[in-house]
C-alpha atoms as a PDB file:
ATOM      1  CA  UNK A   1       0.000   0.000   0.000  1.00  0.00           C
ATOM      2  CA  UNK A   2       3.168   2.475  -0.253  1.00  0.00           C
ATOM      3  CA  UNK A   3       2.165   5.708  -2.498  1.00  0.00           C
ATOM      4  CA  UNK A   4       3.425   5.452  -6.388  1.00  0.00           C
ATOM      5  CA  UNK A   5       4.427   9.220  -6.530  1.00  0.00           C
ATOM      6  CA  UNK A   6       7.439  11.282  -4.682  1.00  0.00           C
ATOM      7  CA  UNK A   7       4.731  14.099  -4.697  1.00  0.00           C
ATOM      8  CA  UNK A   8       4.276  15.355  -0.918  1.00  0.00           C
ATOM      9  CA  UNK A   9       0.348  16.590  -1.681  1.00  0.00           C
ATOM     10  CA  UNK A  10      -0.127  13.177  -3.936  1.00  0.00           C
ATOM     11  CA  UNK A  11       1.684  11.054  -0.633  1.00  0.00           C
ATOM     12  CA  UNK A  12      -0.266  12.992   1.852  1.00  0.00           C
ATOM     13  CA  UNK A  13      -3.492  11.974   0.316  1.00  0.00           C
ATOM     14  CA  UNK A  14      -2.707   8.063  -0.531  1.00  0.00           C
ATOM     15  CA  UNK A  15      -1.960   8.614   3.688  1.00  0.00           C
ATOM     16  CA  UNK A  16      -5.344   9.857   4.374  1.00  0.00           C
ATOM     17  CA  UNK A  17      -7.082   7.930   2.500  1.00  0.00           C
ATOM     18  CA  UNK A  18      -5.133   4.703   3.709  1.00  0.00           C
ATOM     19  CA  UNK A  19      -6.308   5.587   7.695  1.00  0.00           C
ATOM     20  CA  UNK A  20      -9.655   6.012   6.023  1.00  0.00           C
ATOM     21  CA  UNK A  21      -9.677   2.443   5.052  1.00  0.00           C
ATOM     22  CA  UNK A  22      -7.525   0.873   7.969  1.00  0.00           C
ATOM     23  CA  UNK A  23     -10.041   2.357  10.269  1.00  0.00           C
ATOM     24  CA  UNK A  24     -12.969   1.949   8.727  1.00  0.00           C
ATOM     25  CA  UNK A  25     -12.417  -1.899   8.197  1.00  0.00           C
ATOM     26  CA  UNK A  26     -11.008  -2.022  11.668  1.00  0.00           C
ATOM     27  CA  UNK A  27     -14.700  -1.094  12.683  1.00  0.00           C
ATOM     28  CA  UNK A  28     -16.446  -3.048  10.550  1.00  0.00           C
ATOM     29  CA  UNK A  29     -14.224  -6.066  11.784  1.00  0.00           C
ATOM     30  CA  UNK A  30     -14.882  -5.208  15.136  1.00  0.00           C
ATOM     31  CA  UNK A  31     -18.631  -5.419  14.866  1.00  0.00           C
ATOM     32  CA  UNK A  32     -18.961  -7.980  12.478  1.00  0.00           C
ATOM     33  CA  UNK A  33     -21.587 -10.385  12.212  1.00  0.00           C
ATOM     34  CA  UNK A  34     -22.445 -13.066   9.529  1.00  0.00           C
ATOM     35  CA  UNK A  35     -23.384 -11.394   6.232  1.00  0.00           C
ATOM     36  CA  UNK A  36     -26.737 -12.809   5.041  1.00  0.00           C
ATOM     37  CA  UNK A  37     -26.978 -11.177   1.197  1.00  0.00           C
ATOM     38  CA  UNK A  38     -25.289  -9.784  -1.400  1.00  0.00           C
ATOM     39  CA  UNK A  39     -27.221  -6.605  -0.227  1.00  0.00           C
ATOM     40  CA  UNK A  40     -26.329  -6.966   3.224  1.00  0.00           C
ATOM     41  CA  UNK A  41     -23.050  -7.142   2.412  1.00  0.00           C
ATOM     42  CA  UNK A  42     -22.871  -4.400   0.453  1.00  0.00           C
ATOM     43  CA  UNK A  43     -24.635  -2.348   3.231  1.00  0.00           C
ATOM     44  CA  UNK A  44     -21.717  -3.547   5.438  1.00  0.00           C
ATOM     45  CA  UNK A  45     -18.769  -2.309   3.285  1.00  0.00           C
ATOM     46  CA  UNK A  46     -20.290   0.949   1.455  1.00  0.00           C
ATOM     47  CA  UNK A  47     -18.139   2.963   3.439  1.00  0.00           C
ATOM     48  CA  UNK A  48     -14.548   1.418   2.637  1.00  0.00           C
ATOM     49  CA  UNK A  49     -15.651   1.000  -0.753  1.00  0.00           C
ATOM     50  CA  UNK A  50     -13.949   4.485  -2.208  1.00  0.00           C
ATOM     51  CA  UNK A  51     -10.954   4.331  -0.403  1.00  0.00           C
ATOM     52  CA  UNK A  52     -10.340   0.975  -1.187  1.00  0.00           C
ATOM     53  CA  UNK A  53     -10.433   2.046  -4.580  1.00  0.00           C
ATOM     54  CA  UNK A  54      -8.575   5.197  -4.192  1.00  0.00           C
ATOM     55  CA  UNK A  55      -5.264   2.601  -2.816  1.00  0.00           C
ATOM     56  CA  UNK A  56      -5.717   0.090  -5.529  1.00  0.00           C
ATOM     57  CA  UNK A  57      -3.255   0.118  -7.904  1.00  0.00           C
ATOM     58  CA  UNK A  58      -5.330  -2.076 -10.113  1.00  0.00           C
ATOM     59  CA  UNK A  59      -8.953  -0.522 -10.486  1.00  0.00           C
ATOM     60  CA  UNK A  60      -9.843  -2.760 -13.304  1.00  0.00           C
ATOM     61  CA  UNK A  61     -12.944  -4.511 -11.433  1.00  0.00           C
ATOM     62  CA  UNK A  62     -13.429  -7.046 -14.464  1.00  0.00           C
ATOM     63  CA  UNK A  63     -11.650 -10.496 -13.244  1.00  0.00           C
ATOM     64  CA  UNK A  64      -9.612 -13.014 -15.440  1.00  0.00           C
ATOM     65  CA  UNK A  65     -10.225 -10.439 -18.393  1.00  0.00           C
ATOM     66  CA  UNK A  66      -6.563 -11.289 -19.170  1.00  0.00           C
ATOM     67  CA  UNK A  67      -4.484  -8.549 -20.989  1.00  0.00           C
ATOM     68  CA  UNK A  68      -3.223  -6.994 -24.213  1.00  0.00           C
ATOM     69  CA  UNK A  69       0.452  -7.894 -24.906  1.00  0.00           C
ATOM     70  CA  UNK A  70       0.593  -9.113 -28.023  1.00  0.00           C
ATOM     71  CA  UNK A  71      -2.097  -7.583 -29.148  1.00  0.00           C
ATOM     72  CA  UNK A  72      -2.912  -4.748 -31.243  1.00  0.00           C
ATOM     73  CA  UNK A  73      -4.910  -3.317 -28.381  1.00  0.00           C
ATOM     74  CA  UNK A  74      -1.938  -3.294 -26.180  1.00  0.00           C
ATOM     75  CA  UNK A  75      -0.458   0.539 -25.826  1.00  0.00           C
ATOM     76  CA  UNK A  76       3.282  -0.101 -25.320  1.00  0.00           C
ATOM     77  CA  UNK A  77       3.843   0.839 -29.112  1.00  0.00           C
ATOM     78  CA  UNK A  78       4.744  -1.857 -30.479  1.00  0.00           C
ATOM     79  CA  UNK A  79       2.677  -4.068 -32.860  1.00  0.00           C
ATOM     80  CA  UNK A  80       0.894  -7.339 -32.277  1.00  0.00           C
ATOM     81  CA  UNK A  81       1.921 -10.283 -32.145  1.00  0.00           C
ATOM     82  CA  UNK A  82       1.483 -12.615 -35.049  1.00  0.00           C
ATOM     83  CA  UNK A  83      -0.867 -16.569 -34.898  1.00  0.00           C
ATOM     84  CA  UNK A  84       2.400 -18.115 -35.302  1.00  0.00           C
ATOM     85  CA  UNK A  85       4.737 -15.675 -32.582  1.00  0.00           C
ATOM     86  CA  UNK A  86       1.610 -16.170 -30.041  1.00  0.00           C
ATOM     87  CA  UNK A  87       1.857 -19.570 -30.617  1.00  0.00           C
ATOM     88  CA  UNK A  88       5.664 -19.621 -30.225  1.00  0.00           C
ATOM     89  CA  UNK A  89       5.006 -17.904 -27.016  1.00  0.00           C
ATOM     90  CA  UNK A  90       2.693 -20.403 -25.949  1.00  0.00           C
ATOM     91  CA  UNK A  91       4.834 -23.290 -26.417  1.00  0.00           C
ATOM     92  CA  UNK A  92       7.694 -21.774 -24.362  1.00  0.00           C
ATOM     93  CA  UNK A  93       5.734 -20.668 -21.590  1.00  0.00           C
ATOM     94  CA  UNK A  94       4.534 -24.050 -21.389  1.00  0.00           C
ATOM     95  CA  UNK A  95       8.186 -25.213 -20.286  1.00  0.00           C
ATOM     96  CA  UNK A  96       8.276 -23.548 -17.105  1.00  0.00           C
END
């Protein structure tokens, strides 16, 4: 949870808004009780929802969407990868 920028404003807010979190999960632990719903749930954790968010270094909420390299959607610059290079790549990943 350690700030990505040298910025002392930038650092000062990733602080805040890491007590925000701590402390509000600390109190949520503390008077936890079994979660019956979804909705419950959600009731429960509304509060360390933004600053969760705020920390995460990874706000891409979509799971085992994958990623781009390789691809012509990935943004690095460079072009995709061709069937037969992705294929290539395949097989040698498959050694380890």
């Amino acid at each position: 949870m350690l700030p990505e920028s040298k910025d002392p404003n930038e650092r000062l807010q990733h602080d805040k808004n890491s007590w925000i979190w701590c402390s509000r999960s600390a109190a949520i632990y503390r008077d936890s009780r079994p979660v019956a719903t979804d909705q419950d749930a959600e009731k429960v954790f509304r509060n360390v929802l933004e600053p969760m968010l705020e920390l995460s270094k990874c706000p891409d909420l979509i799971l085992n969407r994958g990623h781009y390299f390789g691809t012509k959607q990935f943004t690095g610059g460079e072009p995709g990868l061709s069937d037969e290079d992705k294929q290539a790549l395949i097989a040698f990943l498959k050694r380890f």
